[in-house]
Protein backbone atom coordinates (compact mmCIF):
# COMPACT_ATOMS: atom_id res chain seq x y z
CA UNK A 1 193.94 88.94 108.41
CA UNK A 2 195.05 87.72 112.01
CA UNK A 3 193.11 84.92 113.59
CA UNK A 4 191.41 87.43 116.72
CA UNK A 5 190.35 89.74 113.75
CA UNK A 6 188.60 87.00 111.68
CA UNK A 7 187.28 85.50 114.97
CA UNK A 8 185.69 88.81 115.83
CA UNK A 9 184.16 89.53 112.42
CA UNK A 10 182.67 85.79 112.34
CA UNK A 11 181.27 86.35 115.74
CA UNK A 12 179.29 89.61 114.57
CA UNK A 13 177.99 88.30 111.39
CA UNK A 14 176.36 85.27 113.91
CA UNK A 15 175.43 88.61 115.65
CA UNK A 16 173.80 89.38 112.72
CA UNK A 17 172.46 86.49 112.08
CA UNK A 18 170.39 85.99 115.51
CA UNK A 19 169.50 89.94 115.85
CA UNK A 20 167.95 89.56 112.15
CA UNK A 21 165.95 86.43 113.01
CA UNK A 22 164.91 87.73 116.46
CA UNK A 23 163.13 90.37 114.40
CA UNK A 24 161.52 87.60 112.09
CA UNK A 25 160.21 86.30 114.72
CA UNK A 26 158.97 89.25 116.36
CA UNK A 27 157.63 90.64 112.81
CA UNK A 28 155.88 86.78 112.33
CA UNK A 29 154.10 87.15 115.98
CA UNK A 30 152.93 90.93 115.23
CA UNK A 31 151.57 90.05 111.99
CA UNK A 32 149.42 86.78 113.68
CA UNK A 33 148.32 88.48 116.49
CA UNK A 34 147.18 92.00 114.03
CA UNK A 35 145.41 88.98 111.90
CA UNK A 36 143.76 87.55 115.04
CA UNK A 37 142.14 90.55 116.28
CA UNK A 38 140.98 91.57 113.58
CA UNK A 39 139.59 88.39 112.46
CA UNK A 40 136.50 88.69 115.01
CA UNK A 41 135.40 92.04 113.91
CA UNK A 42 132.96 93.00 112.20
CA UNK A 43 133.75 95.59 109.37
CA UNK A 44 131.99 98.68 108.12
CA UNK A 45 132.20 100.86 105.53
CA UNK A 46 130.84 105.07 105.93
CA UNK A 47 130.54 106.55 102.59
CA UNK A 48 129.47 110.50 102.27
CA UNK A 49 128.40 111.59 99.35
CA UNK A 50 128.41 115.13 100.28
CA UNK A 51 129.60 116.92 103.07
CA UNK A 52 126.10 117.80 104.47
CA UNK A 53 124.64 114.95 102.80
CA UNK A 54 123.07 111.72 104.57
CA UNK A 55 125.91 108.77 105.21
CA UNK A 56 125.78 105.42 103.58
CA UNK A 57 126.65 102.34 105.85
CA UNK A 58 127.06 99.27 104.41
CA UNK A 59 128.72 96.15 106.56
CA UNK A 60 129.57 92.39 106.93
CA UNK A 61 128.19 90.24 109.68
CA UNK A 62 130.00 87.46 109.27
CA UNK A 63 130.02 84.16 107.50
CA UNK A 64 128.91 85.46 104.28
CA UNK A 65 126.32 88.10 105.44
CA UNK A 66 126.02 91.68 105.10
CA UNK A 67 124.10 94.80 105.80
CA UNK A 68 123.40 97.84 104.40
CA UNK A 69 121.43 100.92 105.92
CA UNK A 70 117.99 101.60 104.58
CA UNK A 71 119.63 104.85 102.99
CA UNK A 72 122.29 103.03 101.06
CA UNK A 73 119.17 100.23 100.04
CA UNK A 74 117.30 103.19 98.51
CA UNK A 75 119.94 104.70 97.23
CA UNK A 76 120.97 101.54 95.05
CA UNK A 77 117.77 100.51 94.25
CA UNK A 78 116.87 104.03 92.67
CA UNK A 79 119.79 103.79 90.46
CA UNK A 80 119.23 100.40 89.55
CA UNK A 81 115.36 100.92 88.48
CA UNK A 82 116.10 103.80 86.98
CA UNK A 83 119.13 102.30 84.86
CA UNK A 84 117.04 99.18 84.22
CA UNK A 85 114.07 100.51 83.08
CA UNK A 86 115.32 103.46 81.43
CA UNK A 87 115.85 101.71 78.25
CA UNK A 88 115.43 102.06 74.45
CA UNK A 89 117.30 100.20 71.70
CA UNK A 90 120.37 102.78 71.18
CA UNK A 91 121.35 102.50 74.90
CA UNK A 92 120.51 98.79 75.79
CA UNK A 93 124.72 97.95 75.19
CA UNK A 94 125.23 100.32 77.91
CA UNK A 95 121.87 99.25 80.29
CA UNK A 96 123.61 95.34 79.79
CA UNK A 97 127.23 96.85 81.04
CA UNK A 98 125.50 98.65 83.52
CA UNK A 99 123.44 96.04 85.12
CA UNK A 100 126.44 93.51 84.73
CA UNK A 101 128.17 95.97 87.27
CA UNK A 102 125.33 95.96 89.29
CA UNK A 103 124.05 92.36 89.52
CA UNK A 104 125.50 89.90 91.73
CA UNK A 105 127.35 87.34 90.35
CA UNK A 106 124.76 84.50 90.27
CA UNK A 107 122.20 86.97 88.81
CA UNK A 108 124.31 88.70 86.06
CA UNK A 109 123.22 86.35 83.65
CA UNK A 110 119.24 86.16 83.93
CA UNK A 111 119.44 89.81 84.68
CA UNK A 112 121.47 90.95 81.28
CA UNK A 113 119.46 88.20 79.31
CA UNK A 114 116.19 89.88 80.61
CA UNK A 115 117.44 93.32 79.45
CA UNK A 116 118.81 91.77 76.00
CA UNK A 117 115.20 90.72 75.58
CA UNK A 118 113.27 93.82 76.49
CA UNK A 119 116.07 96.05 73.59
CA UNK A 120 115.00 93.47 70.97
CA UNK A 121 111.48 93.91 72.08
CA UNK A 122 111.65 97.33 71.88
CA UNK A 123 113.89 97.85 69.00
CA UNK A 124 111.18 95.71 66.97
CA UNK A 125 108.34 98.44 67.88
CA UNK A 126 110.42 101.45 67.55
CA UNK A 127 109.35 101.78 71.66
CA UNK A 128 111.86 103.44 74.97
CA UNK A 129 111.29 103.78 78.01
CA UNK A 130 111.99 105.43 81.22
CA UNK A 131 111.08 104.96 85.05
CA UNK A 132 110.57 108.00 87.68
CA UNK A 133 110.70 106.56 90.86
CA UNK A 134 108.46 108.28 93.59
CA UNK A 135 108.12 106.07 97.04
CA UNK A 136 110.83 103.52 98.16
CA UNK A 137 110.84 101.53 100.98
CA UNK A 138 114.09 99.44 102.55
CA UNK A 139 114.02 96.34 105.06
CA UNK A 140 117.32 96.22 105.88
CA UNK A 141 117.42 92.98 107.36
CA UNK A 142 116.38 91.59 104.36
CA UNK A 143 118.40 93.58 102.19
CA UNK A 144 115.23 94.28 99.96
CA UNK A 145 113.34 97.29 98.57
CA UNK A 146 110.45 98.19 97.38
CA UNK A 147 110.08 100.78 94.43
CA UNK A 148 107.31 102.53 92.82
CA UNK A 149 107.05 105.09 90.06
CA UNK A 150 106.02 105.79 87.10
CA UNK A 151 106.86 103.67 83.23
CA UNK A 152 106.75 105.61 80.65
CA UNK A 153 106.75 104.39 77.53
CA UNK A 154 107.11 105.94 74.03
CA UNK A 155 106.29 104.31 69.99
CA UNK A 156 108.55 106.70 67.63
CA UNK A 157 108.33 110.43 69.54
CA UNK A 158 104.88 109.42 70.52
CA UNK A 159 103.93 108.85 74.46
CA UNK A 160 102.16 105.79 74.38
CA UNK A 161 101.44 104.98 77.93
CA UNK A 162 102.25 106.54 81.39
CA UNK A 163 101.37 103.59 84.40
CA UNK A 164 102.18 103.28 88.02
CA UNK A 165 104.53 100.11 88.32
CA UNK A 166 105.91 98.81 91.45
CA UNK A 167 108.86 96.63 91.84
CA UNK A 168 110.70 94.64 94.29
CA UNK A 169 114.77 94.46 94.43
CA UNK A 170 116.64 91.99 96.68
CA UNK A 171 120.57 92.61 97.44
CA UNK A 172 123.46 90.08 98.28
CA UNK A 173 126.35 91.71 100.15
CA UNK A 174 129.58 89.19 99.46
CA UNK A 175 133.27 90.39 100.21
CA UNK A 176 131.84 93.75 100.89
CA UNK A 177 130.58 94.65 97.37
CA UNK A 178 126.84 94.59 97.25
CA UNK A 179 125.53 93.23 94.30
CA UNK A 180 121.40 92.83 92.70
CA UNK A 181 120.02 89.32 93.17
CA UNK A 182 116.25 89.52 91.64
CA UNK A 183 114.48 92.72 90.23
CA UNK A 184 110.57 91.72 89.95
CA UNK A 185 107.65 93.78 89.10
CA UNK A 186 104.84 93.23 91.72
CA UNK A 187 100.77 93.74 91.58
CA UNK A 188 100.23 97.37 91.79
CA UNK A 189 97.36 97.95 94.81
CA UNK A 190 96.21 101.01 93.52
């Protein structure tokens, strides 16, 4: 190979070289300034369940906060009631999986010990029972919910009591994923 020829090809692989770390560089300041911007925003999340159905907005606000529209709150606190307290000793395995799923982290503990409790309660009287929610009521702000409805409880095939209960959920939104934090049963006013 002849010295311009060698010359030439070492000056385009510098070229190269430079045109390939120009775009580094370039690539490097795009990907900061994408991560910047969005950075300061806050995020949130539309879910439809159906196409004519109500939407389901659930957010962050920032330094560990979140929100959630008063439809998604009901929404989630119905299911979680009604998986809660819809127990009997055949399905407690999947109630415990269930609520594990549904707790927040710091909860999923206390909340699957207090449904391991309530199966070996009810396993040791033969007893089930299931919840039919009828009013709810979500603060948003506070990410709480009130639910009332109706406990039913069986002995064997046998109804053995039908009461109004009322409970009260609180939520924790972390990392977008909202999550139960306390599930209480409160004094019935009726």
């Amino acid at each position: 190979m002849r010295r311009g020829d060698m010359e030439t090809a070492i000056r385009r692989v510098r070229d190269i070289r430079v045109a390939l770390g120009l775009l580094l560089a370039l690539s490097m300041t795009a990907n900061l300034a994408l991560t910047l911007g969005f950075a300061g925003r806050e995020t949130v999340t539309v879910l439809v369940p159906a196409p004519s159905g109500p939407s389901w907005a659930v957010g962050s606000g920032g330094a560990g906060t979140g929100r959630a529209g008063a439809r998604y709150l009901e929404d989630m606190a119905r299911t979680v009631a009604v998986t809660l307290l819809t127990l009997t000793p055949e399905n407690a395995g999947a109630v415990r999986h269930a609520a594990a799923r549904l707790s927040h982290a710091s909860a999923r503990g206390a909340i699957g010990a207090w449904v391991e409790a309530e199966a070996a309660r009810m396993a040791g009287r033969d007893m089930a029972s299931a919840f039919y929610p009828m009013e709810i009521e979500a603060d948003p702000t506070r990410l709480a919910v009130e639910i009332a409805g109706e406990l039913v409880t069986w002995i064997g095939r046998e109804e053995a009591s039908r009461e109004d209960r009322r409970y009260r959920l609180v939520f924790r939104i972390d990392a977008g994923r909202i999550g139960l934090l306390r599930f209480e049963e409160m004094e019935n006013d009726t």
